[in-house]
N, C-alpha and C. Protein backbone atom coordinates (compact mmCIF):
# COMPACT_ATOMS: atom_id res chain seq x y z
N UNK A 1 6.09 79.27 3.35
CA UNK A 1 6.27 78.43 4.52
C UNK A 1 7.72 78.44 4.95
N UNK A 2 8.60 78.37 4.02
CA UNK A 2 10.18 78.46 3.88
C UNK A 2 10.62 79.98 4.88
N UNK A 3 9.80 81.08 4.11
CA UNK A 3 10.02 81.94 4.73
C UNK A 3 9.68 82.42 6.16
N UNK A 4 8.29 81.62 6.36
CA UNK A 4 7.97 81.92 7.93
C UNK A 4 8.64 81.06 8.93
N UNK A 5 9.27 80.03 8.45
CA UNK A 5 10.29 79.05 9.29
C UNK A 5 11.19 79.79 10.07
N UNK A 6 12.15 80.64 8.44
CA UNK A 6 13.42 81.06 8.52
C UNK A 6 13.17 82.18 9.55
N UNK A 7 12.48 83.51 9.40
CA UNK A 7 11.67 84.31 9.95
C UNK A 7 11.29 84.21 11.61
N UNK A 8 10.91 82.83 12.08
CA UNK A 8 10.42 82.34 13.44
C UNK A 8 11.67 81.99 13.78
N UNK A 9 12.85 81.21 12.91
CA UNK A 9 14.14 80.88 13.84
C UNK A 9 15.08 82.34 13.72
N UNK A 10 15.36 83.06 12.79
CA UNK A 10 15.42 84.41 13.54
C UNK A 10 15.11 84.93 14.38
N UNK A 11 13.84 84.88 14.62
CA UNK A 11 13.16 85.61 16.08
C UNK A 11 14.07 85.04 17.29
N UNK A 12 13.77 83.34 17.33
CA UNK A 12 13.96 82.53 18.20
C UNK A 12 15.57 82.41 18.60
N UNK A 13 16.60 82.92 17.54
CA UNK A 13 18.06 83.37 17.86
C UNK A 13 18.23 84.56 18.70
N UNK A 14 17.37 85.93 18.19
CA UNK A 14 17.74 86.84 18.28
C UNK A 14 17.09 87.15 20.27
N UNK A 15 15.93 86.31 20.14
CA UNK A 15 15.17 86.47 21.62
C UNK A 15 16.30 85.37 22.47
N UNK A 16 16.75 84.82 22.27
CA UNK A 16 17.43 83.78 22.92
C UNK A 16 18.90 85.14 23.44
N UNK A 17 19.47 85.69 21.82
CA UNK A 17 21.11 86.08 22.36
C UNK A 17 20.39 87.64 23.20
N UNK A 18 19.19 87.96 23.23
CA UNK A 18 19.20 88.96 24.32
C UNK A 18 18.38 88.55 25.32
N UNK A 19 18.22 87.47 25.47
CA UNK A 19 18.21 87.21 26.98
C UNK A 19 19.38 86.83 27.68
N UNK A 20 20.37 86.22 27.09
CA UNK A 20 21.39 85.81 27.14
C UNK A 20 21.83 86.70 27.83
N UNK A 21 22.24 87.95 26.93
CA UNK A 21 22.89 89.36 26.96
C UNK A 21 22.24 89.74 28.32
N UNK A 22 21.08 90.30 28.93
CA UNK A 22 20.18 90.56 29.72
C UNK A 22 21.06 89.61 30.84
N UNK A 23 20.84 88.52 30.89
CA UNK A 23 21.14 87.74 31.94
C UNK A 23 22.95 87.96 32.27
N UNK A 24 23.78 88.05 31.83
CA UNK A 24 25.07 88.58 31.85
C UNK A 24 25.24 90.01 32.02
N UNK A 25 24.04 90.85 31.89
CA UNK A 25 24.31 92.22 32.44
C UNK A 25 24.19 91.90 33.78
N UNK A 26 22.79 91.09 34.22
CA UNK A 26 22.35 91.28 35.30
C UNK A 26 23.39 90.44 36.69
N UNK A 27 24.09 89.76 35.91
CA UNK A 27 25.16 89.25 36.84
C UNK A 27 26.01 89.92 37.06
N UNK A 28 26.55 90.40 36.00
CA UNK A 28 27.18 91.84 36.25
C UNK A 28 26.99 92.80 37.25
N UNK A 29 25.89 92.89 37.36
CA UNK A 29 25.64 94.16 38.35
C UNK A 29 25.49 93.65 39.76
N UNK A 30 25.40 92.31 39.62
CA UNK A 30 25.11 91.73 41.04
C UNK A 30 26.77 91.12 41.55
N UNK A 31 27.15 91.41 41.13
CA UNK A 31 28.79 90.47 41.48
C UNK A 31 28.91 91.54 42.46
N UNK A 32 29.42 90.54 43.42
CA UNK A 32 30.34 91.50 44.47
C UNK A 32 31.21 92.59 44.45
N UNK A 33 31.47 93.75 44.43
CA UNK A 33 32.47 94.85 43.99
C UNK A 33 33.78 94.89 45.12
N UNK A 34 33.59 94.81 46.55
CA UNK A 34 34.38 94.32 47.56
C UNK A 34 33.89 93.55 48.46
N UNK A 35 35.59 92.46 48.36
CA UNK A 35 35.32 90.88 49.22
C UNK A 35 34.60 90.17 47.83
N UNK A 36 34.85 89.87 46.27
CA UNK A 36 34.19 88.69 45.89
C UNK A 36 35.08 87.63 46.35
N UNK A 37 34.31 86.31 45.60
CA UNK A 37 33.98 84.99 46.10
C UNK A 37 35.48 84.81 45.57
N UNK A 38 36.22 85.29 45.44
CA UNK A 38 38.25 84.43 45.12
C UNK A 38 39.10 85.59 45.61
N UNK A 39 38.38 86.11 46.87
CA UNK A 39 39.36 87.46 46.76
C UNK A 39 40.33 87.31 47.91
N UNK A 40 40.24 85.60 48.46
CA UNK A 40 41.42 84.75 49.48
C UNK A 40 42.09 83.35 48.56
N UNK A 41 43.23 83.64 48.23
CA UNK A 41 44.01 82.54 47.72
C UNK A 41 45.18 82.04 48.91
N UNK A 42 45.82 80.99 48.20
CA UNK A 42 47.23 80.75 49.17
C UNK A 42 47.17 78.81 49.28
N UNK A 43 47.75 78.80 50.18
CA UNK A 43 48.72 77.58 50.44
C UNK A 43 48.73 77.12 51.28
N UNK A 44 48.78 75.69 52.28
CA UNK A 44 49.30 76.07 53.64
C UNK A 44 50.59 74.36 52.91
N UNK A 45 51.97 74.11 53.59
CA UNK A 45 52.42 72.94 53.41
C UNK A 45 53.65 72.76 54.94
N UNK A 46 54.08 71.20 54.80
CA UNK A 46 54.42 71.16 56.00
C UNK A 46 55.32 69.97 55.73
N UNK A 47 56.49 70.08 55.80
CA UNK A 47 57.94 69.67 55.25
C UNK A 47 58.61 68.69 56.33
N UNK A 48 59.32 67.52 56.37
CA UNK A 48 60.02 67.29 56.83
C UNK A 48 61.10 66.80 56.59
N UNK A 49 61.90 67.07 57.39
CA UNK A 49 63.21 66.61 56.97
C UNK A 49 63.97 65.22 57.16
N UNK A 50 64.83 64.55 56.79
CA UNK A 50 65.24 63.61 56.63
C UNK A 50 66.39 63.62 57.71
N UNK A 51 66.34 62.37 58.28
CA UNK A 51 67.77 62.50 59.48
C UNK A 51 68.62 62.61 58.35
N UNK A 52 69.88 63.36 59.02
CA UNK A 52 71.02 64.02 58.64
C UNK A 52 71.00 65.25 57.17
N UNK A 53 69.82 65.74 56.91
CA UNK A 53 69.41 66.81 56.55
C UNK A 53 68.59 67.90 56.56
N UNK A 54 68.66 68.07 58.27
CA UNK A 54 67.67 68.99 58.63
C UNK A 54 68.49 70.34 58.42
N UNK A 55 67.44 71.11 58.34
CA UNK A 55 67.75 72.92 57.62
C UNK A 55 68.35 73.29 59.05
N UNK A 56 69.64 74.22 58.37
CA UNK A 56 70.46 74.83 58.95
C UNK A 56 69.58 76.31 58.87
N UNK A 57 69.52 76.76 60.18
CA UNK A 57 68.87 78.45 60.51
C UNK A 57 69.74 79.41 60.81
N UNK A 58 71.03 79.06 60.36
CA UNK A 58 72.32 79.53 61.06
C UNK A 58 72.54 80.58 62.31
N UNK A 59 71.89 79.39 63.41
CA UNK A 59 71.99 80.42 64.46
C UNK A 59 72.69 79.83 65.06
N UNK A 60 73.07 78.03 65.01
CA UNK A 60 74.10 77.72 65.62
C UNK A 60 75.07 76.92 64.98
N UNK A 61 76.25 77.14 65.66
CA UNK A 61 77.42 76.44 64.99
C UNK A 61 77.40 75.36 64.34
N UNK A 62 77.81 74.76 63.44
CA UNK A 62 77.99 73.37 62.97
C UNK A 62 79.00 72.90 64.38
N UNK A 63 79.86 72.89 64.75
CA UNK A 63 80.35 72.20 65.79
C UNK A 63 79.71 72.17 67.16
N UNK A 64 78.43 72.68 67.29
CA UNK A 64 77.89 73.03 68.62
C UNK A 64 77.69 71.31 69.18
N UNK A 65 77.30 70.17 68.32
CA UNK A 65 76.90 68.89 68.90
C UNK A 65 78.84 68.39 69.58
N UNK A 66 79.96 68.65 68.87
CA UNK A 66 81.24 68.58 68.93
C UNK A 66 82.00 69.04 70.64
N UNK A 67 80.90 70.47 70.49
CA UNK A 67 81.37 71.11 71.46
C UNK A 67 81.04 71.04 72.92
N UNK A 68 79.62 70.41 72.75
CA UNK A 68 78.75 70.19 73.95
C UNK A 68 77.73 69.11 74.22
N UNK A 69 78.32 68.03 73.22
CA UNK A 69 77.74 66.69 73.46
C UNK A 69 76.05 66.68 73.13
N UNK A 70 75.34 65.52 73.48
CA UNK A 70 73.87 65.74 73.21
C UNK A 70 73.51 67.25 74.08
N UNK A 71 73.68 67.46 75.19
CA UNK A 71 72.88 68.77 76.19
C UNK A 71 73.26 69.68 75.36
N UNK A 72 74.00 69.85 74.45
CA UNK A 72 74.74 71.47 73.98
C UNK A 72 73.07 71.75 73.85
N UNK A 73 72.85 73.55 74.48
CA UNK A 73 71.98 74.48 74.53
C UNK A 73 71.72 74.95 73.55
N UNK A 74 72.41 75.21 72.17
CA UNK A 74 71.84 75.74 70.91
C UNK A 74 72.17 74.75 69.78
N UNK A 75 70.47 74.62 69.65
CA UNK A 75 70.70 73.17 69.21
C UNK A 75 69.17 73.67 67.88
N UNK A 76 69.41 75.08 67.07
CA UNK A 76 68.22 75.12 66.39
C UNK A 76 68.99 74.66 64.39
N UNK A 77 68.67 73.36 64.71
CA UNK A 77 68.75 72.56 63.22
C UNK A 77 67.16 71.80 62.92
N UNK A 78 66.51 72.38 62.48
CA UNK A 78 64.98 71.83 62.14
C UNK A 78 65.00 70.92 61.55
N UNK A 79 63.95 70.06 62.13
CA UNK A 79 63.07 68.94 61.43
C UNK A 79 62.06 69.04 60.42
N UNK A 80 60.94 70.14 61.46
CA UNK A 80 59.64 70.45 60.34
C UNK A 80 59.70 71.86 60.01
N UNK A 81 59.22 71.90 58.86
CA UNK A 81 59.01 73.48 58.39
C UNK A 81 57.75 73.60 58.18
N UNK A 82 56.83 73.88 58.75
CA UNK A 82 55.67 74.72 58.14
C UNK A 82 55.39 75.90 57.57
N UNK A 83 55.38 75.67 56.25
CA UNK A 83 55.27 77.02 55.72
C UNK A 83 53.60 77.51 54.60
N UNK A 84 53.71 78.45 54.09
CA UNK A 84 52.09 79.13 53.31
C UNK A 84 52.18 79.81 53.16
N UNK A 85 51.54 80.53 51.98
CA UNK A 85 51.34 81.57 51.41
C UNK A 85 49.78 82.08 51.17
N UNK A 86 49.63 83.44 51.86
CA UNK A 86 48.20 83.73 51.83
C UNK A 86 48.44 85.30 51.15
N UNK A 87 46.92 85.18 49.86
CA UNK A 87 47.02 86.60 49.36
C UNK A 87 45.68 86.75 49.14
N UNK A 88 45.64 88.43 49.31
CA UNK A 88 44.34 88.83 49.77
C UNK A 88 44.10 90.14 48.59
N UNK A 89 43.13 89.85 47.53
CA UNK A 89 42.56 90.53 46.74
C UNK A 89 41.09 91.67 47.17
N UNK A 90 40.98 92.39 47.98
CA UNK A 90 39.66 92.41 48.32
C UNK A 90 39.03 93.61 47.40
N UNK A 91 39.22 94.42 46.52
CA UNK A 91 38.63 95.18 45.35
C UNK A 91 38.52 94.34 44.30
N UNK A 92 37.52 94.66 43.51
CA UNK A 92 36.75 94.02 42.32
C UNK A 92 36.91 94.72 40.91
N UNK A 93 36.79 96.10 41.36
CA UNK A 93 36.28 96.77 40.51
C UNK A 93 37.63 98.18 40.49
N UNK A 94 37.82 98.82 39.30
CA UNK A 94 38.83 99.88 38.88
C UNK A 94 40.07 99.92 39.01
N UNK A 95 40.61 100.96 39.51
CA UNK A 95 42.72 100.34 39.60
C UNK A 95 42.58 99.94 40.61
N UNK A 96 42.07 99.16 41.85
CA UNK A 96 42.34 98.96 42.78
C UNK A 96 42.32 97.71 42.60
N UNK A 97 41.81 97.01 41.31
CA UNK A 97 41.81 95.40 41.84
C UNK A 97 42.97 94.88 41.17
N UNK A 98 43.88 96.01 40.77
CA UNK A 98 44.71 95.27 40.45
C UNK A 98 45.96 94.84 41.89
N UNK A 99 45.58 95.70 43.30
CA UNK A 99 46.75 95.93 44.19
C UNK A 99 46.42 94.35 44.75
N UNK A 100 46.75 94.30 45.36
CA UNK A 100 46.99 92.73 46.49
C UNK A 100 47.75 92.97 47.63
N UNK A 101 47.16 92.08 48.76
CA UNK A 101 48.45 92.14 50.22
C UNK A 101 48.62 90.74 49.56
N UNK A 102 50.01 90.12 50.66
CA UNK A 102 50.50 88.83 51.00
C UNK A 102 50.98 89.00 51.97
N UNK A 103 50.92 87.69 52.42
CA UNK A 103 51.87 87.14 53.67
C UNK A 103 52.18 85.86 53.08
N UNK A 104 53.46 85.59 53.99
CA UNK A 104 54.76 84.28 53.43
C UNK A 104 54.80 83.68 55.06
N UNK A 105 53.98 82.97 55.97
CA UNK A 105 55.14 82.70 57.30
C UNK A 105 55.66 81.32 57.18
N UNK A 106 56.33 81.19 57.44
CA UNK A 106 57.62 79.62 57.40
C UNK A 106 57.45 79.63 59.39
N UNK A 107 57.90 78.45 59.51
CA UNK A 107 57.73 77.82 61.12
C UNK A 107 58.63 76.65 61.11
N UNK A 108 59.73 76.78 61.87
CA UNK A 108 61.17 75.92 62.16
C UNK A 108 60.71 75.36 63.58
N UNK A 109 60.71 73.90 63.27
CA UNK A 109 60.26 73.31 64.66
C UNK A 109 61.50 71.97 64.89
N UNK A 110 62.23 72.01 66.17
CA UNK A 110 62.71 70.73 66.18
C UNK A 110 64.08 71.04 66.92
N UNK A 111 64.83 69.58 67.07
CA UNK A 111 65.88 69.91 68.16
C UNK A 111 67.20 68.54 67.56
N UNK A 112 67.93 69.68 66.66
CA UNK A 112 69.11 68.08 66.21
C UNK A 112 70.12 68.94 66.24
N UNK A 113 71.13 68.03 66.57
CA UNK A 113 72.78 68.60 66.02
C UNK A 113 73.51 67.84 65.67
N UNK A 114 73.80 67.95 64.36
CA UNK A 114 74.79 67.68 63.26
C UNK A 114 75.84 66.67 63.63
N UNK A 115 75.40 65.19 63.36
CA UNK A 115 76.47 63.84 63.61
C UNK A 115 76.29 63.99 64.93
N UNK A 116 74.97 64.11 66.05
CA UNK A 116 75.56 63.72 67.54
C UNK A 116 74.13 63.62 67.80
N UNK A 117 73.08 64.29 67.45
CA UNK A 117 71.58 64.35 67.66
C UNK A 117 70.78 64.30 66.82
N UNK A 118 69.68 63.18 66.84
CA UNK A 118 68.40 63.36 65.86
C UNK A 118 67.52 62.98 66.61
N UNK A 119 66.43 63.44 66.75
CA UNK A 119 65.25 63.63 67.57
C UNK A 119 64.09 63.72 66.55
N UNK A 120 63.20 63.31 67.19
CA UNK A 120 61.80 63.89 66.49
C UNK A 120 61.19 65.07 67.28
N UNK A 121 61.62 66.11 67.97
CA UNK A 121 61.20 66.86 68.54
C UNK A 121 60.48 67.67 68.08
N UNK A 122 59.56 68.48 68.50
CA UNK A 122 58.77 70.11 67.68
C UNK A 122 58.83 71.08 68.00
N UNK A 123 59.80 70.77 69.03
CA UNK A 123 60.10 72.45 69.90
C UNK A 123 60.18 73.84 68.96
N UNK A 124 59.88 74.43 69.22
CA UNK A 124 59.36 75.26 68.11
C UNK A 124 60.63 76.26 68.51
N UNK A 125 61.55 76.89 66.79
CA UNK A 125 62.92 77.50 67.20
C UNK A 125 62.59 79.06 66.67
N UNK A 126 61.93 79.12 65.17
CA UNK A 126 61.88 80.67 65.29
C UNK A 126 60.75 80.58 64.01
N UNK A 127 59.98 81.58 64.16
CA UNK A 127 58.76 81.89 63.06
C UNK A 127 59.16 83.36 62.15
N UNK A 128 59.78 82.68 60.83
CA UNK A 128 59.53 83.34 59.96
C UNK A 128 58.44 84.09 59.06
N UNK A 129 58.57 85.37 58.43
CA UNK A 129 57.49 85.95 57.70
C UNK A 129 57.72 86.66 57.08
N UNK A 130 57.59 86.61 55.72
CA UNK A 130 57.25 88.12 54.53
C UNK A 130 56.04 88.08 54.46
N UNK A 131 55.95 89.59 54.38
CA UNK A 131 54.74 90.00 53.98
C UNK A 131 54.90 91.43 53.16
N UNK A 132 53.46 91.63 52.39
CA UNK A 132 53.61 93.11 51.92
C UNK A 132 52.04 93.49 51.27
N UNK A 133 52.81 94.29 50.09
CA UNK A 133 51.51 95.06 49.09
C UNK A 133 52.17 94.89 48.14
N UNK A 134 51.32 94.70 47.07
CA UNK A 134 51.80 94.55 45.46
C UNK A 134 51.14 94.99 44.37
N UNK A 135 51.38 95.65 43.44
CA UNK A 135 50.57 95.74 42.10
C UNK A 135 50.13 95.06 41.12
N UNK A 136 49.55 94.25 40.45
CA UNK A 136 49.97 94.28 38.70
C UNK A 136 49.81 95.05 37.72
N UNK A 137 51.13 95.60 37.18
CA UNK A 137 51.69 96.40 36.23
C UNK A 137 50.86 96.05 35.02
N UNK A 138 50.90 94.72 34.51
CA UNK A 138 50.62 94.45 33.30
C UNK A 138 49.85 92.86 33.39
N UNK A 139 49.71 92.13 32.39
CA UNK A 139 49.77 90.29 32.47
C UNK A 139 50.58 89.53 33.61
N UNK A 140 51.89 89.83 33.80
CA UNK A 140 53.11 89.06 33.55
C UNK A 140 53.93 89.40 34.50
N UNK A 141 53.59 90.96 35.05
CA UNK A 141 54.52 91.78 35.99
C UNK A 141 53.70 92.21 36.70
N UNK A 142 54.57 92.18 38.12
CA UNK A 142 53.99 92.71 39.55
C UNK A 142 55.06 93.42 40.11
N UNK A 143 54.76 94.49 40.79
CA UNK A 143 55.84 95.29 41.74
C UNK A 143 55.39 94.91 43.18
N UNK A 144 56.24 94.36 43.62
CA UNK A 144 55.63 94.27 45.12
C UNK A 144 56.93 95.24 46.77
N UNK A 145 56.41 95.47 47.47
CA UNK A 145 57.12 96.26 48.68
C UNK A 145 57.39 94.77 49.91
N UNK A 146 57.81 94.18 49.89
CA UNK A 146 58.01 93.16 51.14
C UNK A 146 58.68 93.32 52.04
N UNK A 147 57.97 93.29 53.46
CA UNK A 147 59.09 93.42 55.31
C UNK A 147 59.34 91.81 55.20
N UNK A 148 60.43 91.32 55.45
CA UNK A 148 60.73 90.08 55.58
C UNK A 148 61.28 90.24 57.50
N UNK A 149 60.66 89.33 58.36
CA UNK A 149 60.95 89.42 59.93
C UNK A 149 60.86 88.16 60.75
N UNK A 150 62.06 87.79 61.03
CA UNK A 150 62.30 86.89 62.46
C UNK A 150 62.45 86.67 63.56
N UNK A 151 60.87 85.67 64.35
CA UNK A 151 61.10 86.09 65.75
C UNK A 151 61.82 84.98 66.46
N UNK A 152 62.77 84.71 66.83
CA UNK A 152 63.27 83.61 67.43
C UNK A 152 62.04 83.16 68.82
N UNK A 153 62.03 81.93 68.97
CA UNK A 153 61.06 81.32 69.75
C UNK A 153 61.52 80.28 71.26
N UNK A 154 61.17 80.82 72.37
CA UNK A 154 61.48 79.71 72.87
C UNK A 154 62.95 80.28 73.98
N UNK A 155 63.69 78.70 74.29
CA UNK A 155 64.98 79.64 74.41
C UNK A 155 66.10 80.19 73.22
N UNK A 156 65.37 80.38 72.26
CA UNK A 156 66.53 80.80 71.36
C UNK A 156 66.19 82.67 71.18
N UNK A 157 65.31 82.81 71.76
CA UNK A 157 65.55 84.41 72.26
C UNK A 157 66.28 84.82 72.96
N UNK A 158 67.22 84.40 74.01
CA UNK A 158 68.81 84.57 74.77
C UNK A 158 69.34 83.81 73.76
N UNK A 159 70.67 84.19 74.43
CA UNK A 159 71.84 83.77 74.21
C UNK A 159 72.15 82.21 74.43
N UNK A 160 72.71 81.20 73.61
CA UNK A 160 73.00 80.41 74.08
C UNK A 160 74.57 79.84 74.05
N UNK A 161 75.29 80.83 74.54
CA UNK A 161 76.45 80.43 74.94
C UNK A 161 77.48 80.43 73.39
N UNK A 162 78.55 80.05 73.40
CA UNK A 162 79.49 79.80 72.91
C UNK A 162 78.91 80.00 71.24
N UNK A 163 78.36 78.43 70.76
CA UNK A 163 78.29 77.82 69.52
C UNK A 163 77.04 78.98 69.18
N UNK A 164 76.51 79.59 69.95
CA UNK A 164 75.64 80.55 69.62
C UNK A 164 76.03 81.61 68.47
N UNK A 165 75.53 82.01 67.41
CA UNK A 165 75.67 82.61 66.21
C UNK A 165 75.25 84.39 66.52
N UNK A 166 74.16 84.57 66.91
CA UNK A 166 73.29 85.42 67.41
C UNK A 166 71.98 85.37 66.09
N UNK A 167 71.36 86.17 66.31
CA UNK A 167 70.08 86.64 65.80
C UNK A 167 69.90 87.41 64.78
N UNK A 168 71.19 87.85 64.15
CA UNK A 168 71.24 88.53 62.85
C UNK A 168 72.06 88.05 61.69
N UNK A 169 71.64 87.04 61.45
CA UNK A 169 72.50 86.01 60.39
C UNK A 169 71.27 86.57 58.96
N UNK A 170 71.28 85.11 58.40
CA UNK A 170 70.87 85.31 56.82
C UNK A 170 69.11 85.86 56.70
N UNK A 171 68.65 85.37 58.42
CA UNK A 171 67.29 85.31 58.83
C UNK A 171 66.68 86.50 59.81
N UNK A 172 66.90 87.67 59.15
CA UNK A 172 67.14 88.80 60.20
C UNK A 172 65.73 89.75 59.54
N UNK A 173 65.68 90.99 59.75
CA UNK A 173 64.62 92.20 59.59
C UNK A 173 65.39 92.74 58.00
N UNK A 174 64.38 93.05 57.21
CA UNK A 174 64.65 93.56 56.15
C UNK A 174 63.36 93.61 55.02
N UNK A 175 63.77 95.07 54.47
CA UNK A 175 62.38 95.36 53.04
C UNK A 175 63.20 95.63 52.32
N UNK A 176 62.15 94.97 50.75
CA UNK A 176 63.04 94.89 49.58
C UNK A 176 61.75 95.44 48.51
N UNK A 177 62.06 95.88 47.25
CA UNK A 177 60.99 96.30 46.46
C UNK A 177 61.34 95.81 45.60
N UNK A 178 60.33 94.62 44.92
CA UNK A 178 60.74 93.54 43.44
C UNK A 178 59.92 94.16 42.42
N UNK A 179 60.32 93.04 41.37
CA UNK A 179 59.41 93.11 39.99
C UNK A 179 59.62 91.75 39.73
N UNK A 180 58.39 90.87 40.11
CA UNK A 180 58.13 89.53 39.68
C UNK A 180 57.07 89.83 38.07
N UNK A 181 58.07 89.02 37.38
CA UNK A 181 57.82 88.40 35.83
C UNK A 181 57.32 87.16 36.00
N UNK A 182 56.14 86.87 35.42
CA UNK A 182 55.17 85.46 35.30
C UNK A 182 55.53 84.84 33.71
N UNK A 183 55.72 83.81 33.23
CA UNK A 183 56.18 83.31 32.58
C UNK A 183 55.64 81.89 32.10
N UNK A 184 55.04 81.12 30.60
CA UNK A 184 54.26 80.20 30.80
C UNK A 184 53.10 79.98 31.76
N UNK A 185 52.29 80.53 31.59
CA UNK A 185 51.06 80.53 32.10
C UNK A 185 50.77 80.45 33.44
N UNK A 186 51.90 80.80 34.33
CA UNK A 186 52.28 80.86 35.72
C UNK A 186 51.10 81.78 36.24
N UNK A 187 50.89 82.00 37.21
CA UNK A 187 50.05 83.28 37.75
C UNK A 187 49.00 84.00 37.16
N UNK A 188 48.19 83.47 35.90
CA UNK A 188 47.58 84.26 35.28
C UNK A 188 46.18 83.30 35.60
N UNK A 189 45.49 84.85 36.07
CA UNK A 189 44.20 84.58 36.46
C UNK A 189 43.55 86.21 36.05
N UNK A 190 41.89 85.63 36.16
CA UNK A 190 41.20 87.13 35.52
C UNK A 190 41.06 88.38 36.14
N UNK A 191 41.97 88.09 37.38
CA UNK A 191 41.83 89.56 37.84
C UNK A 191 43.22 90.21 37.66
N UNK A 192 44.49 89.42 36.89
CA UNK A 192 45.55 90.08 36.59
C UNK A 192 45.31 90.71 35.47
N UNK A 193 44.50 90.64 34.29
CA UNK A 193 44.28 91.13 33.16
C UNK A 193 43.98 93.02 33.37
């Protein structure tokens, strides 16, 4: 009796771990190979700034409020930043799922100058963006190719006179090729493996 117990819960393990098995192939084969269900991550956030510390875009002078009273014409010291990060996995399956795009765009909205103007304005001054293609190398490491590009918005596409900086300051056109290191359990998800 001992033995036909032991015998029936054998069976009843062994029929159980291959259905199990069976049922995990069969998901397997049914998973999406391109476009699965996490193959859009990202961010969206939206910042504001504090009177008398709105972000400098250095396109215009610190003395521009000095120089030209409240009307001075270049007047891009932001209030809000909207910024996000969107990354797009769309292979599943072989070396390809390890590549990835991204995009980075940031959005400078607002109208102050430094000890003479604070506004709540949203005038919108210039839309930032990186974007690229990336690998993972390993766990931990990614190589990525990024165009970083700024379009000034508005009237800050001319010239605005004097306190005007121009359009090729810290926020200008440029590609760079990294190697981001992940560190403490940062970035690790199952399709970096």
């Amino acid at each position: 009796m001992r033995a036909a117990r032991t015998a029936f819960t054998g069976v009843l393990i062994t029929a159980a771990l291959l259905s199990a098995r069976v049922a995990s192939a069969q998901q397997l084969t049914t998973e999406r190979k391109l476009f699965p269900k996490d193959w859009a991550s990202g961010y969206i956030d939206l910042a504001v700034a504090p009177r008398h510390n709105e972000p400098d875009l250095n396109r215009c002078a610190a003395s521009t409020g000095a120089d030209g009273g409240t009307q001075a014409p270049c007047a891009a010291f932001a209030r809000y930043v909207g910024s996000g990060h969107l990354e797009l996995r769309p292979v599943a399956f072989g070396p390809a799922r390890r590549v990835f795009m991204f995009v980075e765009p940031n959005a400078y909205m607002g109208r102050n100058l430094p000890r003479v103007l604070y506004t709540d304005s949203v005038a919108p001054i210039a839309f930032e963006r990186s974007g690229g293609i990336g690998v993972n190398v390993s766990r931990n490491l990614e190589l990525r190719l990024t165009n970083h590009r700024v379009d000034w918005l508005g009237k800050y596409q001319r010239n605005l006179g004097v306190a005007d900086l121009g359009k090729n300051g810290p926020l200008s056109v440029y590609t760079t090729v990294s190697a981001r290191w992940y560190f403490g359990g940062y970035g690790r998800r199952a399709w970096a493996y």
